[in-house]
N, C-alpha and C. Protein backbone atom coordinates (compact mmCIF):
# COMPACT_ATOMS: atom_id res chain seq x y z
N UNK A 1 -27.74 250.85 -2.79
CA UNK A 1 -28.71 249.80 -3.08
C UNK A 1 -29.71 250.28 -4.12
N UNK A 2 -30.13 249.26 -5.09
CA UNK A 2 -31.23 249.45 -5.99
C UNK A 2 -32.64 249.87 -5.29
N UNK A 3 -33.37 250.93 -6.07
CA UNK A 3 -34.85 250.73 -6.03
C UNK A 3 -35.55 249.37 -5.67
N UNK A 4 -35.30 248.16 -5.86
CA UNK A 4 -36.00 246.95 -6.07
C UNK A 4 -35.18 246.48 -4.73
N UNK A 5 -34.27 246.41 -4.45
CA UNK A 5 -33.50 245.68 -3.30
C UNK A 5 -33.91 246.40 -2.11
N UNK A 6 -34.28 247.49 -2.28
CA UNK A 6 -34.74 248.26 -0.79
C UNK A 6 -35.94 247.85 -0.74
N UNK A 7 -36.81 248.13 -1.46
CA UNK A 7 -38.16 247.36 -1.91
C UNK A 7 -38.87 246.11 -1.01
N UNK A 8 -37.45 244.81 -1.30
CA UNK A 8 -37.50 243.76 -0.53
C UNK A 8 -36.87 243.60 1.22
N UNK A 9 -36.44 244.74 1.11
CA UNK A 9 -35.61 244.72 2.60
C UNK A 9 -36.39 245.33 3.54
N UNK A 10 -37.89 246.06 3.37
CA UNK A 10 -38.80 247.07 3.93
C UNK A 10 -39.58 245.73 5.10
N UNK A 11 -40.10 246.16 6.09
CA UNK A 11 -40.71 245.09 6.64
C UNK A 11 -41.95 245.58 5.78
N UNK A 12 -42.90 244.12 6.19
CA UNK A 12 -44.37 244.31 5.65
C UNK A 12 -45.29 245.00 6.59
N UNK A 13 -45.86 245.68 5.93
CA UNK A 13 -46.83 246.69 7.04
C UNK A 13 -47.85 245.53 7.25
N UNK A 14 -48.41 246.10 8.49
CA UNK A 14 -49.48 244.97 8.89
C UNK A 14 -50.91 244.93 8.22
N UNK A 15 -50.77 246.16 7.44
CA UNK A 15 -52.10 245.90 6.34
C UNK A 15 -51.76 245.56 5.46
N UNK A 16 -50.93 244.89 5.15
CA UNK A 16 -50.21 244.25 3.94
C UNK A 16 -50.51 242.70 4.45
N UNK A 17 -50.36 242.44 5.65
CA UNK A 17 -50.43 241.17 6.18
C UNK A 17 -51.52 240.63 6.02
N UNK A 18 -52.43 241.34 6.36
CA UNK A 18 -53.79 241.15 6.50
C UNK A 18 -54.40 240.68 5.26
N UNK A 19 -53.97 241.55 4.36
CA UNK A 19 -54.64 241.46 3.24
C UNK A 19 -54.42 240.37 2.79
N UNK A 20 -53.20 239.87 3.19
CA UNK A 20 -52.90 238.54 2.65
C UNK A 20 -53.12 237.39 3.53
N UNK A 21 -53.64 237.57 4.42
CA UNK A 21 -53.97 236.56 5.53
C UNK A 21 -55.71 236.20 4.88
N UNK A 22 -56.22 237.74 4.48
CA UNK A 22 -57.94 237.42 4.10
C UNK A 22 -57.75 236.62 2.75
N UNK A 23 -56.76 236.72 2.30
CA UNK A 23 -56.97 236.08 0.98
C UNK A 23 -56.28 234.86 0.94
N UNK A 24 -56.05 234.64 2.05
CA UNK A 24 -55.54 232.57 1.92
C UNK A 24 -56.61 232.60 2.86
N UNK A 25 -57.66 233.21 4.01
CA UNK A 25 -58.98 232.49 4.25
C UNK A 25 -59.99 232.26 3.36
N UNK A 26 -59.87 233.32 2.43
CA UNK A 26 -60.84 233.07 1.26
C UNK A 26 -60.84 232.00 0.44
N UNK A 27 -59.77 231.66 0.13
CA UNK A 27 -59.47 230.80 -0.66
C UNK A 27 -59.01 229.33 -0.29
N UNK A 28 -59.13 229.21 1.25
CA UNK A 28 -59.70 228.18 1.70
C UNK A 28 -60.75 227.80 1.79
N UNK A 29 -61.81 229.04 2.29
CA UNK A 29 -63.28 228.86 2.13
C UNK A 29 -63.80 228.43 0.77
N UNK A 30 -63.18 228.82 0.25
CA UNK A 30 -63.59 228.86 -1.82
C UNK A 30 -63.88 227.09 -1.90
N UNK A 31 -62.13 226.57 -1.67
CA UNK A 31 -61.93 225.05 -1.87
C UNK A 31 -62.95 224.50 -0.82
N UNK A 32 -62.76 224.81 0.76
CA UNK A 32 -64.13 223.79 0.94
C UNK A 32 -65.43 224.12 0.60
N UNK A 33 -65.68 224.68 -0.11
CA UNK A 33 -66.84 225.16 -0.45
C UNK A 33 -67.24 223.86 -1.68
N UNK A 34 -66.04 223.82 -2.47
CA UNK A 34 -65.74 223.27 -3.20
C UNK A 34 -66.22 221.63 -3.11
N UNK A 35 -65.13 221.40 -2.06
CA UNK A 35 -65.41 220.32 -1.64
C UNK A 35 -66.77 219.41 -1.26
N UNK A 36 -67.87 220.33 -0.51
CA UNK A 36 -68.95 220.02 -0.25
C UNK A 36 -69.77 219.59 -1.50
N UNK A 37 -69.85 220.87 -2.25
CA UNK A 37 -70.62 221.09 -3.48
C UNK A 37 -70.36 219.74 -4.25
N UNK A 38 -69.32 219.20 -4.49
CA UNK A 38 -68.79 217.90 -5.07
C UNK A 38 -68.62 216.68 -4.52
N UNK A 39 -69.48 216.85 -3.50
CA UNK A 39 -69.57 215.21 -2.45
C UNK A 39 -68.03 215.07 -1.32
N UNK A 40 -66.71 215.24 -1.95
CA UNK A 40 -65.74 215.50 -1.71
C UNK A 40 -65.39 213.65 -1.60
N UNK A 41 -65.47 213.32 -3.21
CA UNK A 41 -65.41 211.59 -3.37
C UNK A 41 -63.63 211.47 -3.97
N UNK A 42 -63.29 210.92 -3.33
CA UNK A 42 -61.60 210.63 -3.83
C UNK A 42 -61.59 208.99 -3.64
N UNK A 43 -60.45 208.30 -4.46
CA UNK A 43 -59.97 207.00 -4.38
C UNK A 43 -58.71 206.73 -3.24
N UNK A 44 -59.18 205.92 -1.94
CA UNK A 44 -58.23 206.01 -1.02
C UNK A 44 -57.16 205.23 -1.52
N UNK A 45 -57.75 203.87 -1.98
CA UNK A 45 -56.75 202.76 -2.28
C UNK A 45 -58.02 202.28 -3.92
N UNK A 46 -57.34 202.34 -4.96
CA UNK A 46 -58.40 202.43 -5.78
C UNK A 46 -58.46 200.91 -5.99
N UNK A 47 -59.87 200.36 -6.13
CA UNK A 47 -60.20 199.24 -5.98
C UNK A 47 -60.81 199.24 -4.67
N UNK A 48 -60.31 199.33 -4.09
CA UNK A 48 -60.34 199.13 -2.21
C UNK A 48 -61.28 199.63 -1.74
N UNK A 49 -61.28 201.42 -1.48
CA UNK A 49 -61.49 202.35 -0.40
C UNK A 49 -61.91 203.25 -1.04
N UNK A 50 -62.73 203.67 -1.13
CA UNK A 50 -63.09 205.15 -1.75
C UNK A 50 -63.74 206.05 -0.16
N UNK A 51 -63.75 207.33 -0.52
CA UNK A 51 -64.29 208.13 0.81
C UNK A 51 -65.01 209.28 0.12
N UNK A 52 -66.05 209.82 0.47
CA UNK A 52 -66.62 210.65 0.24
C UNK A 52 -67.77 211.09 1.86
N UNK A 53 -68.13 212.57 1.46
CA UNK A 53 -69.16 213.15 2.08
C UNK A 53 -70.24 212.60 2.01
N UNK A 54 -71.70 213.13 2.63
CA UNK A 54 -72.77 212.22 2.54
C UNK A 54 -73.28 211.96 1.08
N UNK A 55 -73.43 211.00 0.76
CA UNK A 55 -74.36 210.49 -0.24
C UNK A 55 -75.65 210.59 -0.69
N UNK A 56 -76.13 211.85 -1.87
CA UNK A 56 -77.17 211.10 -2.10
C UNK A 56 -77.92 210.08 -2.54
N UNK A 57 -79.46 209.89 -2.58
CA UNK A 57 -79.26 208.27 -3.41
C UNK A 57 -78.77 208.04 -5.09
N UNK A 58 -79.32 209.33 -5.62
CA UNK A 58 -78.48 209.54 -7.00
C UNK A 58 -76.59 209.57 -7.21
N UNK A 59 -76.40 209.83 -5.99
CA UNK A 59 -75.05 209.87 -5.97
C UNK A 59 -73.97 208.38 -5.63
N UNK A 60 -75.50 207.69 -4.69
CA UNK A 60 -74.64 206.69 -4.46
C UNK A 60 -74.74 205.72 -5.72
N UNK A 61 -75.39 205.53 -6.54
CA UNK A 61 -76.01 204.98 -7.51
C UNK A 61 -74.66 205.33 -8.61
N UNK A 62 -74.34 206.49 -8.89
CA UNK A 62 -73.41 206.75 -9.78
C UNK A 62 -71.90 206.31 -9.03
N UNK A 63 -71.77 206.13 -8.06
CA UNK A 63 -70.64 205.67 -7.38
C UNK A 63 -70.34 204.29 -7.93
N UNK A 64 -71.66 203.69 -7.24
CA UNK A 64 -72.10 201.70 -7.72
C UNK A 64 -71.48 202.12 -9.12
N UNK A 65 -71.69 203.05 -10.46
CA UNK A 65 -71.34 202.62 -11.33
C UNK A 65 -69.91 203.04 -11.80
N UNK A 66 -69.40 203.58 -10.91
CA UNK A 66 -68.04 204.43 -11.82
C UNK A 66 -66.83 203.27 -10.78
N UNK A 67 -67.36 202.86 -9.64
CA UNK A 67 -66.15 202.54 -8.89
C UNK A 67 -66.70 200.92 -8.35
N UNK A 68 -68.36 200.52 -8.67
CA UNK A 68 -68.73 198.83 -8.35
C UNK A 68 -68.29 199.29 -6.87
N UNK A 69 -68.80 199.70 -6.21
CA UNK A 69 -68.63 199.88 -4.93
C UNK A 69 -69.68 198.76 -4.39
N UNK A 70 -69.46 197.55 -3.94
CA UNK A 70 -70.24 196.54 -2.88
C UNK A 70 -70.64 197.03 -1.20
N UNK A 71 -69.78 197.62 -0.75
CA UNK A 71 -70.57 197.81 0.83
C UNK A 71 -70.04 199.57 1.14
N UNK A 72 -71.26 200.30 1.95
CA UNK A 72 -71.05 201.18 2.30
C UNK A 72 -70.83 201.34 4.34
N UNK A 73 -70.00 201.97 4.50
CA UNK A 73 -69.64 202.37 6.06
C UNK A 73 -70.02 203.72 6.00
N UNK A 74 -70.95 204.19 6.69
CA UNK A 74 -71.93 204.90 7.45
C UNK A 74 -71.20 205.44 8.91
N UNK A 75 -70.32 206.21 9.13
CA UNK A 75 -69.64 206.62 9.98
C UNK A 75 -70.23 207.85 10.70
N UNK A 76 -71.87 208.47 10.57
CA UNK A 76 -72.55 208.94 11.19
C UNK A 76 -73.62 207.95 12.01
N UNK A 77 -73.44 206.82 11.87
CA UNK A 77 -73.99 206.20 12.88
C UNK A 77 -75.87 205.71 11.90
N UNK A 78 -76.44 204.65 13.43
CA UNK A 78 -78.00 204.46 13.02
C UNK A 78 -78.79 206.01 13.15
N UNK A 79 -79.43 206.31 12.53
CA UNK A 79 -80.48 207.31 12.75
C UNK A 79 -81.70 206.94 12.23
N UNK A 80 -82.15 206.16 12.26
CA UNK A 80 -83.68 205.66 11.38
C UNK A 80 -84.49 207.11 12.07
N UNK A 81 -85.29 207.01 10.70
CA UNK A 81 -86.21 208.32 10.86
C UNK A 81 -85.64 209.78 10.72
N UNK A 82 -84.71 209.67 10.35
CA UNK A 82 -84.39 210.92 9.88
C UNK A 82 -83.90 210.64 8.09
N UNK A 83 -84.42 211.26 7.39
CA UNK A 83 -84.40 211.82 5.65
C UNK A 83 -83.21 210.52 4.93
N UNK A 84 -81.69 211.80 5.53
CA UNK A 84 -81.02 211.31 5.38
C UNK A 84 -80.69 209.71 5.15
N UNK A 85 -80.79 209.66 6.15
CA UNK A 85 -80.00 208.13 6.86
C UNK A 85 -81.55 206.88 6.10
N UNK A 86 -82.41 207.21 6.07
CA UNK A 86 -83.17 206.27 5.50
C UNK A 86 -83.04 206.23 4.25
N UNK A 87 -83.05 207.47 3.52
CA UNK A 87 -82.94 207.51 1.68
C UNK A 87 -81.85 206.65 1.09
N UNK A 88 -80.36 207.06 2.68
CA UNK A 88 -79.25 205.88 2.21
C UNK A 88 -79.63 204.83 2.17
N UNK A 89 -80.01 203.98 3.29
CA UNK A 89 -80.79 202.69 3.48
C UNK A 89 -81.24 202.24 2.36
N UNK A 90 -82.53 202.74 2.39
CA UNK A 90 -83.44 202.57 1.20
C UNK A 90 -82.28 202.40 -0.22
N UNK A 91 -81.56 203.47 -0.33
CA UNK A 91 -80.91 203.62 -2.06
C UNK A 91 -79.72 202.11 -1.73
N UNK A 92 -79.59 201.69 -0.25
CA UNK A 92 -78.04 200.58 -0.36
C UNK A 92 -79.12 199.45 -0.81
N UNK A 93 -80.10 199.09 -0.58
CA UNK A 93 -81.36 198.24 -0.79
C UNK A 93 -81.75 198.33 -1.93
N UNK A 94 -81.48 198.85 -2.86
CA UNK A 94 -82.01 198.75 -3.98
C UNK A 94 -80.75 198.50 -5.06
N UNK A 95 -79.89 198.97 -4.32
CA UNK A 95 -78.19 198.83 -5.34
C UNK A 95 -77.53 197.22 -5.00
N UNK A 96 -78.09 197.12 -4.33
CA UNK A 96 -77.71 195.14 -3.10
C UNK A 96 -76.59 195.56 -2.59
N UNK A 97 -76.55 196.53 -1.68
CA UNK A 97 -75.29 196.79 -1.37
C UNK A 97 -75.09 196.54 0.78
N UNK A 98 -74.27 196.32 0.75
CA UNK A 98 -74.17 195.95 2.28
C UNK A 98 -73.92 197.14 2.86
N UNK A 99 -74.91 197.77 3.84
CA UNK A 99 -74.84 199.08 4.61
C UNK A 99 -74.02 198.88 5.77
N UNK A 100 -73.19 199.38 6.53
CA UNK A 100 -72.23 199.29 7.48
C UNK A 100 -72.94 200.43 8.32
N UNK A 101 -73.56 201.03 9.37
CA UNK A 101 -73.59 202.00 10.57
C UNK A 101 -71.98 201.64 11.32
N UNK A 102 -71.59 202.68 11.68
CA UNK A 102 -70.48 202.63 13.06
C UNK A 102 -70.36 204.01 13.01
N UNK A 103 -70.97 204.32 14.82
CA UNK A 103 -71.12 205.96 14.88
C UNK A 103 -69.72 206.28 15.23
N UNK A 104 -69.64 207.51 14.87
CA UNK A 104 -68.11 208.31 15.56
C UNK A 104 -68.34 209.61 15.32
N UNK A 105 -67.28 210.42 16.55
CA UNK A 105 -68.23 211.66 16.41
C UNK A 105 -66.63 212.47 16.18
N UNK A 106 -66.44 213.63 15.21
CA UNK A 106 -65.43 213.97 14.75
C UNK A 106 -64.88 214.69 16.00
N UNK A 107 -65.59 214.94 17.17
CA UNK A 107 -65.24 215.97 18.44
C UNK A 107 -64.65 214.91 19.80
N UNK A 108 -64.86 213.31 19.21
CA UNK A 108 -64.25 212.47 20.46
C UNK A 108 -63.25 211.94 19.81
N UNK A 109 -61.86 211.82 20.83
CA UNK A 109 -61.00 210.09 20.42
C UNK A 109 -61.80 208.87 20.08
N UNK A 110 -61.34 208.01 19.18
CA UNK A 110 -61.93 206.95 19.28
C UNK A 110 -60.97 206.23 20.30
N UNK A 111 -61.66 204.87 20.89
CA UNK A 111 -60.38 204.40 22.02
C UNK A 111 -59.92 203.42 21.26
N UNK A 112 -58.54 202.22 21.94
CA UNK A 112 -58.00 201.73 20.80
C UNK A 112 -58.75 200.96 20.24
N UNK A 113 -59.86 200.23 21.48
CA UNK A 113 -61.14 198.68 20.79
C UNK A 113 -61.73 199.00 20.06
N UNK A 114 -62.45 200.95 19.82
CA UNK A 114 -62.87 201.38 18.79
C UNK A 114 -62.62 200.97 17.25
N UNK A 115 -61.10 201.95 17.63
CA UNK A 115 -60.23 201.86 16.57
C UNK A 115 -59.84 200.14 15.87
N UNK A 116 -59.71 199.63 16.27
CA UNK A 116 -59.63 198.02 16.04
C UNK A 116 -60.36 198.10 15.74
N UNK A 117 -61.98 197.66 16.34
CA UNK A 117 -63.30 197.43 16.05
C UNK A 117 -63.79 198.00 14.18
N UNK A 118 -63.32 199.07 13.98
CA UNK A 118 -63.65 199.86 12.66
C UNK A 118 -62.63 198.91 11.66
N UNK A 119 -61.11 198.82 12.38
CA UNK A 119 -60.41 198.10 11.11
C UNK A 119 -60.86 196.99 10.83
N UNK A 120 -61.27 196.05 11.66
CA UNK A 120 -61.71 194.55 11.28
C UNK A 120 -62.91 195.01 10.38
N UNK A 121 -63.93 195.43 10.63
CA UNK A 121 -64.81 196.18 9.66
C UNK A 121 -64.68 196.49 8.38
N UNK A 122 -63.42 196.85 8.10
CA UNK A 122 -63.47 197.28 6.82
C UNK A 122 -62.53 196.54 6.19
N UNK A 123 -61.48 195.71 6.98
CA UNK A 123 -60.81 194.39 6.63
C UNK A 123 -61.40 193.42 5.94
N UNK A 124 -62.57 193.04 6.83
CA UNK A 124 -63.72 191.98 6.58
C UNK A 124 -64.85 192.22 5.30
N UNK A 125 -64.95 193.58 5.25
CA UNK A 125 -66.08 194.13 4.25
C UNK A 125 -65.63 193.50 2.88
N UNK A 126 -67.14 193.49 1.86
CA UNK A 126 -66.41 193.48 0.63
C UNK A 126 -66.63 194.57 0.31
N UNK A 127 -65.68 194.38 -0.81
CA UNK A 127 -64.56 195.05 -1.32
C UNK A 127 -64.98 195.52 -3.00
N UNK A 128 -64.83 196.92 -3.44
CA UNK A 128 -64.28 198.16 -3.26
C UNK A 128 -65.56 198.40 -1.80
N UNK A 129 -64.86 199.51 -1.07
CA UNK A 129 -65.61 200.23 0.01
C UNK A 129 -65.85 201.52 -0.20
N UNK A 130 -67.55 202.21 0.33
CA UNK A 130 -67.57 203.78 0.49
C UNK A 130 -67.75 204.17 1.63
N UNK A 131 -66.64 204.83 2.44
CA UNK A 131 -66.79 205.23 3.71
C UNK A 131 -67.37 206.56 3.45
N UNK A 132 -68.36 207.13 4.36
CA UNK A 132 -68.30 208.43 4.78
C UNK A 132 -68.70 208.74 5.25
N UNK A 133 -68.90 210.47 6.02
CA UNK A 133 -69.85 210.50 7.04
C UNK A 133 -70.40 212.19 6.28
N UNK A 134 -70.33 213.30 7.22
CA UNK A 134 -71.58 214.17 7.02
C UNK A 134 -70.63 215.15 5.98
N UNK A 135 -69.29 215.09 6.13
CA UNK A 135 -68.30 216.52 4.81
C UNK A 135 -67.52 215.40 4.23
N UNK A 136 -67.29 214.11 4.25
CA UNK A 136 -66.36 213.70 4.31
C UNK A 136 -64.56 214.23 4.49
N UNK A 137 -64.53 214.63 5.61
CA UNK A 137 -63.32 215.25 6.19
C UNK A 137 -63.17 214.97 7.03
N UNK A 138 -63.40 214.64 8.40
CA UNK A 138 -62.93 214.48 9.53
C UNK A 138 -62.86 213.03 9.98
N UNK A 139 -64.40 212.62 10.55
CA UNK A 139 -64.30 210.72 10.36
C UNK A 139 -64.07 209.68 9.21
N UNK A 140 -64.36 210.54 8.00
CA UNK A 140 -63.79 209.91 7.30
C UNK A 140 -62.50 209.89 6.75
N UNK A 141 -61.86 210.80 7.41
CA UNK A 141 -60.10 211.17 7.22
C UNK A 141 -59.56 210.20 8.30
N UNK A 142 -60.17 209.98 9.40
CA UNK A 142 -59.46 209.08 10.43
C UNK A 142 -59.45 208.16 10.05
N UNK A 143 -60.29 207.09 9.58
CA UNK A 143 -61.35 206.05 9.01
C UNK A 143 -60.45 205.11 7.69
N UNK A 144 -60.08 206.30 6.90
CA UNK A 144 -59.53 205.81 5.67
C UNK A 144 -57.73 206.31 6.12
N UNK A 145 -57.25 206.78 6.51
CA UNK A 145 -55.78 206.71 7.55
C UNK A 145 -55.89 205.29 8.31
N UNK A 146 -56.59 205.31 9.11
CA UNK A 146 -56.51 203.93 9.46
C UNK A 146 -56.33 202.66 8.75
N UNK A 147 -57.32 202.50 7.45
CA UNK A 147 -57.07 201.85 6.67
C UNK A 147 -55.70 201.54 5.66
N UNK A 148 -54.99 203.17 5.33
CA UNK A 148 -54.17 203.57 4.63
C UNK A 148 -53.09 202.43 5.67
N UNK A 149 -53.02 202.59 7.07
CA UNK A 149 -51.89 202.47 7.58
C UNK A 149 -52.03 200.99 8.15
N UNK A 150 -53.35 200.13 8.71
CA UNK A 150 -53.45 199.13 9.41
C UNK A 150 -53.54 198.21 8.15
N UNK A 151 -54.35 198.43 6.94
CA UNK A 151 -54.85 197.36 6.06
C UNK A 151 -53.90 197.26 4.93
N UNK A 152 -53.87 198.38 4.32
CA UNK A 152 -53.65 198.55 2.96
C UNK A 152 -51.86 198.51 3.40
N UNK A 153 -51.22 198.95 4.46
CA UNK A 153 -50.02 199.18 5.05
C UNK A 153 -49.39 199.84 3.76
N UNK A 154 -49.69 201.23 3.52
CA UNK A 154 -48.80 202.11 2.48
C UNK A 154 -48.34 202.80 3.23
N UNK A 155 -47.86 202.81 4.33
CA UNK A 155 -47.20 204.04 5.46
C UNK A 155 -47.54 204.83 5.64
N UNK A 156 -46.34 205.51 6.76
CA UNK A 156 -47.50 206.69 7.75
C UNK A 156 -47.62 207.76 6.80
N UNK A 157 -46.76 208.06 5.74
CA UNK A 157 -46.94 209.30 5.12
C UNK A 157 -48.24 209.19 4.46
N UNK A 158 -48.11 208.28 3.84
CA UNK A 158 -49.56 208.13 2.87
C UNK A 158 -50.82 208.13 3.78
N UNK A 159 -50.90 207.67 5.40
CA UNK A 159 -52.02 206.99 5.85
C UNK A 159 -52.39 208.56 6.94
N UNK A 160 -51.41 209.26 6.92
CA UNK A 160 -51.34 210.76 7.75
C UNK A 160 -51.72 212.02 6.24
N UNK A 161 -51.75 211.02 5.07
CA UNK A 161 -52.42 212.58 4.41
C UNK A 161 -54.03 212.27 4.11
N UNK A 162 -54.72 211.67 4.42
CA UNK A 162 -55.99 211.48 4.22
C UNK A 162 -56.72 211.95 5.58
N UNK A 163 -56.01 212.66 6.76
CA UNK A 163 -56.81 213.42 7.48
C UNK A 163 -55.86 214.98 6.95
N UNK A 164 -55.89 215.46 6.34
CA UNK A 164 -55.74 216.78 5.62
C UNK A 164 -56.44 218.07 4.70
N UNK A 165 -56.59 219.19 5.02
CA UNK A 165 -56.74 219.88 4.09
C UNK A 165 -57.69 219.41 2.67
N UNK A 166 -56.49 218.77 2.04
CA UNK A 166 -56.67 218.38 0.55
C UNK A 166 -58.36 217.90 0.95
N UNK A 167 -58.67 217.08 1.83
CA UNK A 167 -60.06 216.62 1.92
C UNK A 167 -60.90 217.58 2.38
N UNK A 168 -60.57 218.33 3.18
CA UNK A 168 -61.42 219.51 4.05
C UNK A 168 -61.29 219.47 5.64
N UNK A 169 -60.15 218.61 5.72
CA UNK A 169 -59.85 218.44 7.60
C UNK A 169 -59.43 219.99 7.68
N UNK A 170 -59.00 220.30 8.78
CA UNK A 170 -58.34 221.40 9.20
C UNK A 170 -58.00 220.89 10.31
N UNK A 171 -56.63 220.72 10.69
CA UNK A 171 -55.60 219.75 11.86
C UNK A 171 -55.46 221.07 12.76
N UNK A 172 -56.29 221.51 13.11
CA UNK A 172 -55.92 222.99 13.92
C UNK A 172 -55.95 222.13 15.73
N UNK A 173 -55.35 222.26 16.42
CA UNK A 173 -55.15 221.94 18.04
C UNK A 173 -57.05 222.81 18.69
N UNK A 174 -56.77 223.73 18.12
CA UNK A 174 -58.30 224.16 19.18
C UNK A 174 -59.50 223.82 18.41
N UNK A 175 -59.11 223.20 17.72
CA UNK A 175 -61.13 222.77 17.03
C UNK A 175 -61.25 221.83 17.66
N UNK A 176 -62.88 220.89 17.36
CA UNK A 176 -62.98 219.83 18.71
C UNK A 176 -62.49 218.64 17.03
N UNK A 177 -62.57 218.67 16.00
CA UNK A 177 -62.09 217.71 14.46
C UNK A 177 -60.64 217.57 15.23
N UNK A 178 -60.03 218.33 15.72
CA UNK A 178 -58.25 217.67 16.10
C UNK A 178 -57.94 216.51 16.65
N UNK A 179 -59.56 216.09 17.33
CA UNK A 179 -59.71 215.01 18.36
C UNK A 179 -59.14 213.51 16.79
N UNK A 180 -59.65 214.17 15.60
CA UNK A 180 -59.13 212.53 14.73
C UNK A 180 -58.11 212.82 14.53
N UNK A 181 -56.57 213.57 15.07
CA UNK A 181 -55.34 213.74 14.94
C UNK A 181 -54.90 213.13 15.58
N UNK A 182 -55.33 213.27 17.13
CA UNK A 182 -54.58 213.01 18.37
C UNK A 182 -54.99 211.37 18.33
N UNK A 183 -56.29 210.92 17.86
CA UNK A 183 -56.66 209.62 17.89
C UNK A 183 -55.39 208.82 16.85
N UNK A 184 -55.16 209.27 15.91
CA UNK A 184 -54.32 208.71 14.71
C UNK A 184 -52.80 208.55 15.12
N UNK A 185 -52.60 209.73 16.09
CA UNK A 185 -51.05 209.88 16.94
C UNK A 185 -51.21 208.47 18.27
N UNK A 186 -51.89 208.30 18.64
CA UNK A 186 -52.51 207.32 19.48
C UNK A 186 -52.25 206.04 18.89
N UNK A 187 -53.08 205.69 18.15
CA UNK A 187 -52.77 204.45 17.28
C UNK A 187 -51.77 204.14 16.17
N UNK A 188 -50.75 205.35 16.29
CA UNK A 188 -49.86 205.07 15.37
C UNK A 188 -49.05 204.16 15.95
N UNK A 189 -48.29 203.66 17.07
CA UNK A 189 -47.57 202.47 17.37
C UNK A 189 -47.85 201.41 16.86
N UNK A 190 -49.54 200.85 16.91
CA UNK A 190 -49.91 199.67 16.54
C UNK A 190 -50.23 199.91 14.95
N UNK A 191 -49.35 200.80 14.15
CA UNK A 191 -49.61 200.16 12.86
C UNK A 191 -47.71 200.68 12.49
N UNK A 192 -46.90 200.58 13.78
CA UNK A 192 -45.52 200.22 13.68
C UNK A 192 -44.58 201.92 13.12
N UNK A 193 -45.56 202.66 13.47
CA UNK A 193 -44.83 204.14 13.23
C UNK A 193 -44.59 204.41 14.48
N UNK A 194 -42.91 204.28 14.69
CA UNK A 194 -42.57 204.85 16.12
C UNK A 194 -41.66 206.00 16.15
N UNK A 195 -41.74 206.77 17.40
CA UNK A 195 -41.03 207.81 16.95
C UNK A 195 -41.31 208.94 16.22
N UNK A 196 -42.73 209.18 15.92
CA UNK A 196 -43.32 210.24 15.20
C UNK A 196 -44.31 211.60 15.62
């Protein structure tokens, strides 16, 4: 055998592993790092749906102009009196924009009346929409999947990659964020994905 063929036939030492295990955490950390720093604003259904992390009021303002966004969904819920949640207020009030509250918490199932309850919501809303909540990753990965799969009906593939990675989810079973997986596996019958 060649120099190079034995090379590849060696097992990997476990500090070899490692090293390469720290450097795909790093470089996950890097991208959501990423993600935050940049609102983490993508086009769900363009026209439609847009999703992003929290908003500032400068931010939502440049949204109104790049995407005419008419109503925002607020998926951290009412909080009057806290910074946040009023500056939005205040900035949807000054853009004429229709503010949506509907709390959800990325660590519970939603149940199915929930889940209904949010689609008619954003069925009914006008239209283009900005969902988001505090990273935009988790409720707003369930949120706009739902939409992907109940409204817009582009299928499960398309409506199962908007709780992913690419946004900043992490689909891991022991975090309490898995809870918008198992919710999405839940309600997948009633948007006709069986068998999955």
């Amino acid at each position: 055998m060649s120099l190079l063929s034995d090379r590849f036939h060696k097992p990997l030492k476990a500090r070899t592993v490692l090293h390469l295990a720290a450097v795909v955490l790093v470089a996950v950390g890097v991208y959501l790092a990423y993600l935050q720093l940049s609102t983490n604003v993508h086009a769900v259904v363009p026209g439609q749906l847009y999703r992003s992390s929290q908003p500032s009021p400068e931010k939502l303002g440049d949204l109104v102009n790049e995407y005419g966004i008419k109503t925002v969904i607020n998926l951290r819920g009412d909080d009057a009196g806290h910074s946040w949640y009023d500056n939005e207020v205040e900035a949807a009030r000054k853009l004429n924009l229709k503010h949506i509250d509907f709390r959800m918490s990325a660590a519970r199932e939603l149940s199915m009346d929930e889940a209904k309850q949010l689609m008619t919501i954003m069925a009914t809303a006008e239209k283009p929409i900005l969902i988001h909540c505090r990273a935009g990753a988790d409720r707003t990965g369930l949120a706009s999947a739902i939409y992907v799969a109940g409204i817009a009906r582009l299928g499960e593939m398309a409506a199962e990659s908007q709780i992913s990675l690419t946004y900043g989810h992490l689909s891991l079973f022991f975090i309490g964020a898995y809870a918008m997986d198992r919710t999405f596996e839940k309600l997948e019958p009633m948007f006709g994905f069986m068998n999955s």
